[in-house]
Protein backbone atom coordinates (compact mmCIF):
# COMPACT_ATOMS: atom_id res chain seq x y z
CA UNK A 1 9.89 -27.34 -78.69
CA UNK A 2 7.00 -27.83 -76.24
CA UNK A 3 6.17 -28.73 -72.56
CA UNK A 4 4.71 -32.21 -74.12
CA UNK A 5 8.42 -33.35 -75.76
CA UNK A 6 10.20 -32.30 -72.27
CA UNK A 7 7.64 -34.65 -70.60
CA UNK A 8 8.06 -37.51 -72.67
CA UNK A 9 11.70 -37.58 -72.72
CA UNK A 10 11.43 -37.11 -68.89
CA UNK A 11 9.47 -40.06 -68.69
CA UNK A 12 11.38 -42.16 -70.96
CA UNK A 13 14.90 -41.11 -68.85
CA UNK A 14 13.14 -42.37 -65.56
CA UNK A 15 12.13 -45.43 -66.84
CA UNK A 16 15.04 -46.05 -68.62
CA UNK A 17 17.10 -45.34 -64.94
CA UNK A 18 14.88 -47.83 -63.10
CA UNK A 19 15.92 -50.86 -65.43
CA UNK A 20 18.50 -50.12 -63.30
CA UNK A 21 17.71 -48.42 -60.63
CA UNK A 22 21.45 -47.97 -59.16
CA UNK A 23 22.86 -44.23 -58.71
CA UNK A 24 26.08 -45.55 -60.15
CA UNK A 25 24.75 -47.27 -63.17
CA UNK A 26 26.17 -46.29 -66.73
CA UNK A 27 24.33 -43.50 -68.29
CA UNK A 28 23.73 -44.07 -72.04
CA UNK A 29 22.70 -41.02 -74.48
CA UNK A 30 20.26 -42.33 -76.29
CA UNK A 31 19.92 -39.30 -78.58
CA UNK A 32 21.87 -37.02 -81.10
CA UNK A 33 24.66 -35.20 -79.20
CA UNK A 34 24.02 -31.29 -78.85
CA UNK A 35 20.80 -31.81 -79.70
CA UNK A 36 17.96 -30.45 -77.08
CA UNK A 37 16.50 -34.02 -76.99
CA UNK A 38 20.25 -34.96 -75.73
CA UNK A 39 20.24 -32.08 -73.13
CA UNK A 40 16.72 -32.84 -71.62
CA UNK A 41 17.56 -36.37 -71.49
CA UNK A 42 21.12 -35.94 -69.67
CA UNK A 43 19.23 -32.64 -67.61
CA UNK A 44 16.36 -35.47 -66.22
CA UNK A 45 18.94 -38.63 -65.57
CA UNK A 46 21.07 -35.90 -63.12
CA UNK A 47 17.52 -35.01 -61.84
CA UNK A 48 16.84 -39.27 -61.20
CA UNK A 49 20.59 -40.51 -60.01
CA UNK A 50 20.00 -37.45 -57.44
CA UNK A 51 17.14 -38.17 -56.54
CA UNK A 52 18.35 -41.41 -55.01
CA UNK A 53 21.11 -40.32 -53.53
CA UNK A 54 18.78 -38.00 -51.19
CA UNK A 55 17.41 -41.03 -50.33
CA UNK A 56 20.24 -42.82 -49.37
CA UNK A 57 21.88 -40.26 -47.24
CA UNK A 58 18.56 -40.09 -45.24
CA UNK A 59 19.21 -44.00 -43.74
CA UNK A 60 19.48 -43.42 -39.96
CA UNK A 61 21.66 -45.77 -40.16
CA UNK A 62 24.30 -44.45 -42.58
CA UNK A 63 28.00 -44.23 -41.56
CA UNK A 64 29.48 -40.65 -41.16
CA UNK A 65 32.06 -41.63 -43.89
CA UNK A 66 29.99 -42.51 -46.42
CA UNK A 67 27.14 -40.22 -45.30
CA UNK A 68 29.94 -37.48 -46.26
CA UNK A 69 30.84 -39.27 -49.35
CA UNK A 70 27.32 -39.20 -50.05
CA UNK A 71 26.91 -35.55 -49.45
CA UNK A 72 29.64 -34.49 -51.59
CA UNK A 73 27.96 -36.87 -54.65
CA UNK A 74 25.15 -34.27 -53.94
CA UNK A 75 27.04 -31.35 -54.39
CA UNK A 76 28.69 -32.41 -57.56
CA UNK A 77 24.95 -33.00 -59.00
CA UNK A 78 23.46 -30.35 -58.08
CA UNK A 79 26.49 -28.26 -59.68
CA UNK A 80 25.83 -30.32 -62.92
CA UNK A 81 21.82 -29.91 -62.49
CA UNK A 82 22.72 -26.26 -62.85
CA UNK A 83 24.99 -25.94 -65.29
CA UNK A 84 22.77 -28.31 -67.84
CA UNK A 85 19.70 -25.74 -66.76
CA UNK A 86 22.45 -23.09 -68.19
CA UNK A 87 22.91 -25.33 -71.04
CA UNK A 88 19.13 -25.90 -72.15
CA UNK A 89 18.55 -22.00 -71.96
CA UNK A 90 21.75 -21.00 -74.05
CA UNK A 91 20.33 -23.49 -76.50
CA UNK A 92 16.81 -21.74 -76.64
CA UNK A 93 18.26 -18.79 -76.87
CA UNK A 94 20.00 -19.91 -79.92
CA UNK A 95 16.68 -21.11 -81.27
CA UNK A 96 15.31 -17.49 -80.74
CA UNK A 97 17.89 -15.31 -81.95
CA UNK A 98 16.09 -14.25 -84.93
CA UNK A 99 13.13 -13.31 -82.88
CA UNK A 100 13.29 -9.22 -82.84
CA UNK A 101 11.43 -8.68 -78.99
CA UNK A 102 8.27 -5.80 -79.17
CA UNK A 103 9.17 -2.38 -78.12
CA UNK A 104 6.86 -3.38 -74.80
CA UNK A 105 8.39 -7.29 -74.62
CA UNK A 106 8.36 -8.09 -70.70
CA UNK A 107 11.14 -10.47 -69.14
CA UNK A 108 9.62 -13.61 -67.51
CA UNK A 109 10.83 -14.23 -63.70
CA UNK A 110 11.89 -17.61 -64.23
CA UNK A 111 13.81 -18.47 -67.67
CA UNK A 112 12.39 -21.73 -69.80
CA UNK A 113 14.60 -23.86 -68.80
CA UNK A 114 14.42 -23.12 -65.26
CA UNK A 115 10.26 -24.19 -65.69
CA UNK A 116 11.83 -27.07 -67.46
CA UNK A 117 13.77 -28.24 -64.67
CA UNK A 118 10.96 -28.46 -62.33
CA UNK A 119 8.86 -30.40 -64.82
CA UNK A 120 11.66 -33.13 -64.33
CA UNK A 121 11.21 -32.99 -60.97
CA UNK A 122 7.36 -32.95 -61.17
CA UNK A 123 7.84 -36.32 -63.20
CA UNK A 124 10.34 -37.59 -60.69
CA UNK A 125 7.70 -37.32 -57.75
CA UNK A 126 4.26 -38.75 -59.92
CA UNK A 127 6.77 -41.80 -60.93
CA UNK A 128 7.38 -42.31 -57.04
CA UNK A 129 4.14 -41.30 -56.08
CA UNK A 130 2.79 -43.79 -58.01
CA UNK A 131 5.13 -46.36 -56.72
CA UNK A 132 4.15 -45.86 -53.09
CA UNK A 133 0.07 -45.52 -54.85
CA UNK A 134 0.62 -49.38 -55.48
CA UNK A 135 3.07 -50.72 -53.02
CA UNK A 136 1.28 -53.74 -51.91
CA UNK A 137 3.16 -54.22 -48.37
CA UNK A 138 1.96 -50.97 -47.58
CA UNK A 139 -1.60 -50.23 -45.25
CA UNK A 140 -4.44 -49.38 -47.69
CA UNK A 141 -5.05 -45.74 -45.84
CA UNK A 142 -1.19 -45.03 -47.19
CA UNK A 143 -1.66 -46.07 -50.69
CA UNK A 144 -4.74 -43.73 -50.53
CA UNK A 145 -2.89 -40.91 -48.98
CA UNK A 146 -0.73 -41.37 -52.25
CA UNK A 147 -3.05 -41.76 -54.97
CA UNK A 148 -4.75 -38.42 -53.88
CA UNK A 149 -1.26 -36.82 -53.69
CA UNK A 150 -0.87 -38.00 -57.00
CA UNK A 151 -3.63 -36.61 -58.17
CA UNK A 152 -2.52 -33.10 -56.81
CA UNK A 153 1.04 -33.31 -58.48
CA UNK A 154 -0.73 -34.39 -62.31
CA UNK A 155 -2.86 -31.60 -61.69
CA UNK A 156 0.44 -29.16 -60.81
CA UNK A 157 2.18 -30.99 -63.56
CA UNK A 158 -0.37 -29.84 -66.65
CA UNK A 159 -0.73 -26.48 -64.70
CA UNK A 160 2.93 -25.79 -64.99
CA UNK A 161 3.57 -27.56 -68.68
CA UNK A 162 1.14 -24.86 -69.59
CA UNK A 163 2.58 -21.96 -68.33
CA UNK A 164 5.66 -23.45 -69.83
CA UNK A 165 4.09 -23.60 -73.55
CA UNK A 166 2.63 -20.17 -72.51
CA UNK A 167 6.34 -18.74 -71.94
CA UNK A 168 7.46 -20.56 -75.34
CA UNK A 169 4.94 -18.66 -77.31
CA UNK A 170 5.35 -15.79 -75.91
CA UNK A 171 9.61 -16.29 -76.50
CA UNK A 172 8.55 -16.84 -80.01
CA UNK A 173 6.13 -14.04 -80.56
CA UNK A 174 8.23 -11.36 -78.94
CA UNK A 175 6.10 -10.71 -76.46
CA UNK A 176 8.54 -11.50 -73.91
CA UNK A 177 12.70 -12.18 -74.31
CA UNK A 178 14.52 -14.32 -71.93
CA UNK A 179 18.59 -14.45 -70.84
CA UNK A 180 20.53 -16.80 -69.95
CA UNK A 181 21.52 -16.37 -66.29
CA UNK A 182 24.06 -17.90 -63.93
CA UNK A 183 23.78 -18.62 -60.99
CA UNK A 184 27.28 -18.69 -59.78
CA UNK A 185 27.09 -20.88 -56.83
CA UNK A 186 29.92 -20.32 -54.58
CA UNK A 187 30.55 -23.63 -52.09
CA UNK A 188 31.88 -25.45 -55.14
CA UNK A 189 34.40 -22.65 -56.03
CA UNK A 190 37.64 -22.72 -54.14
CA UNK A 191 38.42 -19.15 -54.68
CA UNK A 192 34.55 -17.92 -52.53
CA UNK A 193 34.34 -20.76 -50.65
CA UNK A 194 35.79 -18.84 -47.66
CA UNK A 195 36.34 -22.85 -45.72
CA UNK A 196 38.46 -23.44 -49.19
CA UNK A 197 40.59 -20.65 -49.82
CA UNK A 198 41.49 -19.83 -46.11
CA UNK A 199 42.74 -23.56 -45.78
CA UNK A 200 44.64 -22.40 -48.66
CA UNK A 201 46.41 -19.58 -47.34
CA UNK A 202 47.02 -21.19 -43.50
C-alpha cells in the first residue's frame, strides 16, 4: 500500500471514464471485490462522474428543473465520496491492527484515506489541466496559462503522495495510529435535516 498504487489506479479509473465520458455511463469494477484496489477504483470513478456533474450544473443556461435534478445527483455523490473515504480507512485500519502504537505515537490531523481522496482529486485536475494544456481551439496565451498550472498541481501532486507514504510508514512503524472517523453529514439525514423532519411533523 503506497501513494504510487493509489495514483495509478486513479489514473487508470479516469481514463477508463473518458472512453466514455458520460456521468451516467455504466461503471464496471475492474478489480477483486473488497479488495483496496476495488475501493480506490470505485472511491476515484465517484470522484470523475462528479466531477462532471459540477460542470454541468454550471451552464448558464441550465433549466431550474434539471439544474435541481442536477444538484441533488451532487448530493448523493458527495454522500457516497464520503462514505467510500470511511470505507478505505476501516480497511487500513484492518491492515494495521497488529501494529502495537509507541507509548509517544502522535495522531495525524487528516486520516490516510482522507490524503487519499485528495490525490484523486489532484489527478482529476492534471487530467483536465492537461486537456485545456492542448486544446487546439483555444488562444496560445491560455494553453500556456495551463501548462504552467499544470506544472504547479504535478508539483502539489508528488508533494502530497509523499506526505501520504510518510503517514503510511509512520501507521506501520507505530509512530503514529490513525481512526476511522465519520463525518456524519446532516442535509442527507431526514431526522437533522431540520427542512426534512419539520415537513414531517406539519
Amino acid at each position: 500500500m503506497n501513494a504510487s498504487l493509489c495514483h495509478t489506479i486513479f489514473d487508470r479509473c479516469i481514463s477508463d471514464y473518458h472512453l466514455f465520458d458520460k456521468v451516467d455511463a455504466s461503471f464496471v469494477q475492474p478489480f477483486e471485490a473488497g479488495s483496496l484496489e476495488a475501493l480506490l477504483y470505485h472511491k476515484c470513478w465517484i470522484d470523475t462522474v462528479q466531477w462532471h456533474l459540477e460542470d454541468l450544473v454550471r451552464d448558464p443556461q441550465i433549466e431550474a428543473g434539471a439544474g435541481l435534478t442536477l444538484k441533488r445527483k451532487i448530493d448523493a455523490s458527495n454522500q457516497h465520496r464520503t462514505d467510500m473515504v470511511e470505507f478505505i480507512d476501516s480497511w487500513l485500519l484492518n491492515f494495521f491492527k497488529e501494529v502495537q502504537p509507541l507509548s509517544n505515537a502522535t495522531f495525524n490531523t487528516e486520516s490516510p484515506a482522507w490524503a487519499i481522496d485528495r490525490l484523486s482529486i489532484s489527478a482529476l485536475k492534471v487530467y483536465h489541466m492537461r486537456v485545456e494544456a492542448a486544446r487546439k481551439e483555444a488562444s496560445a496565451q491560455h494553453r500556456e496559462a495551463c501548462l504552467e498550472k499544470c506544472r504547479i498541481l504535478l508539483a502539489q501532486q508528488q508533494d502530497l503522495m509523499q506526505a501520504i507514504d510518510e503517514l503510511l510508514s509512520d501507521i506501520a512503524a507505530g509512530k503514529k495510529y490513525m481512526r476511522v472517523y465519520k463525518q456524519m453529514k446532516m442535509y442527507n439525514d431526514a431526522s437533522l435535516n431540520p427542512v426534512l423532519y419539520q415537513q414531517k411533523s406539519n
